[in-house]
Protein backbone atom coordinates (compact mmCIF):
# COMPACT_ATOMS: atom_id res chain seq x y z
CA UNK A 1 -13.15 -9.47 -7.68
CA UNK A 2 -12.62 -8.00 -11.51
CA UNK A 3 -11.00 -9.71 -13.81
CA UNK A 4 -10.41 -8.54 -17.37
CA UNK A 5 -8.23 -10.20 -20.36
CA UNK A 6 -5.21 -8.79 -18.71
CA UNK A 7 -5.46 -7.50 -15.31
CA UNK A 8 -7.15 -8.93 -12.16
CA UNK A 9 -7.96 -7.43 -8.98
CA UNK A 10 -9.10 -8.80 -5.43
CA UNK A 11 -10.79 -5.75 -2.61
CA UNK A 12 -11.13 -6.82 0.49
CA UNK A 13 -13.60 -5.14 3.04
CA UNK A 14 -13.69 -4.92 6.76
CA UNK A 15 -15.81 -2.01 8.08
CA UNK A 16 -13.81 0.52 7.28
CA UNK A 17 -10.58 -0.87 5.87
CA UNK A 18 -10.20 -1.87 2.67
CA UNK A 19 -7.33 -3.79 0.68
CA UNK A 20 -6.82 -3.65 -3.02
CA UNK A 21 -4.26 -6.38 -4.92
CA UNK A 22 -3.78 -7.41 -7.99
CA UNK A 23 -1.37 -7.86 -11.16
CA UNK A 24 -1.37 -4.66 -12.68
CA UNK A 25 -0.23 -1.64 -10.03
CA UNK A 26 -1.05 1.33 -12.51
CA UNK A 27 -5.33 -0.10 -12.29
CA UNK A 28 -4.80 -0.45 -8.67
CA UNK A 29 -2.99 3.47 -8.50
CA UNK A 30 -5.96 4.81 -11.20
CA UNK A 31 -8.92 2.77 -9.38
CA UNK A 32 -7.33 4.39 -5.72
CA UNK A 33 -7.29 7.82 -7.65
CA UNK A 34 -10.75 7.34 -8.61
CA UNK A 35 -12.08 6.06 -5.54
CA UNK A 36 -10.95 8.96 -3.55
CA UNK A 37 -12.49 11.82 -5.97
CA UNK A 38 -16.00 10.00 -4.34
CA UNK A 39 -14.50 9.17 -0.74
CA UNK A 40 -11.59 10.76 1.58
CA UNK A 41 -9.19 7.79 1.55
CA UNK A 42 -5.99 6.91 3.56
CA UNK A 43 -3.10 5.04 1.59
CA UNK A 44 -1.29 3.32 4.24
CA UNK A 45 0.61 2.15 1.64
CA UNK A 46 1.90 -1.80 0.75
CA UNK A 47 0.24 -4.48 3.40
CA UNK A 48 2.03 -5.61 6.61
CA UNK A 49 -0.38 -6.25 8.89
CA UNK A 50 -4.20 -6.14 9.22
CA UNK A 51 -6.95 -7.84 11.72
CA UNK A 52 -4.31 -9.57 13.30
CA UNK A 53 -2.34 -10.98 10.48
CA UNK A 54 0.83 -10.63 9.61
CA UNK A 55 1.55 -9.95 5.98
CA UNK A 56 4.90 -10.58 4.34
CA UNK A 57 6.09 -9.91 0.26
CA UNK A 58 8.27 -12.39 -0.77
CA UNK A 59 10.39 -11.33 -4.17
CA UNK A 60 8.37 -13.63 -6.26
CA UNK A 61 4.82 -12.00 -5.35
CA UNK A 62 4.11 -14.96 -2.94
CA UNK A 63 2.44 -13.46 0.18
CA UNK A 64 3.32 -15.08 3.56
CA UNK A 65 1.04 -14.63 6.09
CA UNK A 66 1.46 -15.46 10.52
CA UNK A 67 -0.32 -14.72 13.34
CA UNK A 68 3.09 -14.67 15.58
CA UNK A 69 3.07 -11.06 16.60
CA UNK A 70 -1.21 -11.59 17.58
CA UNK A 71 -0.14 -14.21 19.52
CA UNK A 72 2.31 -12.77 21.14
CA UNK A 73 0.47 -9.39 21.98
CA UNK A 74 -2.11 -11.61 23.24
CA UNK A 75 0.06 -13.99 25.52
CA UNK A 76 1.94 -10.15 26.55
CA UNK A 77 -1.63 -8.75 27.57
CA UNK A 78 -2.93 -11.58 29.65
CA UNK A 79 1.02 -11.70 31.36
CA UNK A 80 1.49 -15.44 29.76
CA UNK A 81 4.82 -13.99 28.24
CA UNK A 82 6.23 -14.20 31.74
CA UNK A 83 5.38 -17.90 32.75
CA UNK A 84 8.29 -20.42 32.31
CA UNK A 85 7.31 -23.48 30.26
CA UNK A 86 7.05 -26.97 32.26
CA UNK A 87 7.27 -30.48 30.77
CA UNK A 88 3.44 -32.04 30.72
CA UNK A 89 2.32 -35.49 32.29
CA UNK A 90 0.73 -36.23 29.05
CA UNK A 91 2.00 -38.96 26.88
CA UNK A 92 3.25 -37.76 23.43
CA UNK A 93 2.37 -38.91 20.40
């Protein structure tokens, strides 16, 4: 994290990947600019998914985030997508 008076920004590293946000897009463009003058970089561009989670802008700069589409590659690779849903013997509540 790096916070100043006015801007504050938040990287987050996996291995190789590497997300940038924060409140001022012109540090984020300049420190991207910068970065790749040291390192070849890839701009994939805004966030929409990454280790498995779904990322959605909402108009207000909220961030919502799901795991539906994991989920259902997962329950599509181990065939679970096909089975037909039964009522269970357990009691509810």
């Amino acid at each position: 994290m790096y916070s100043n008076s006015t801007t504050i920004v938040y990287m987050l590293v996996y291995v190789d990947e590497i997300i940038f946000t924060s409140n001022n897009p012109n540090f984020i463009k300049s420190l991207i600019s910068k970065l790749n003058f040291e390192f070849p970089l890839k701009d994939l561009g805004p966030l929409d998914y990454f280790l498995g989670i779904e990322v959605n802008s909402q108009p207000n700069g909220y961030l919502i985030l799901t795991q539906s589409k994991y989920v259902r590659d997962l329950m599509a690779k181990t065939t679970m997508d096909k089975v037909n849903s039964i009522s269970t013997l357990m009691v509810s509540g």
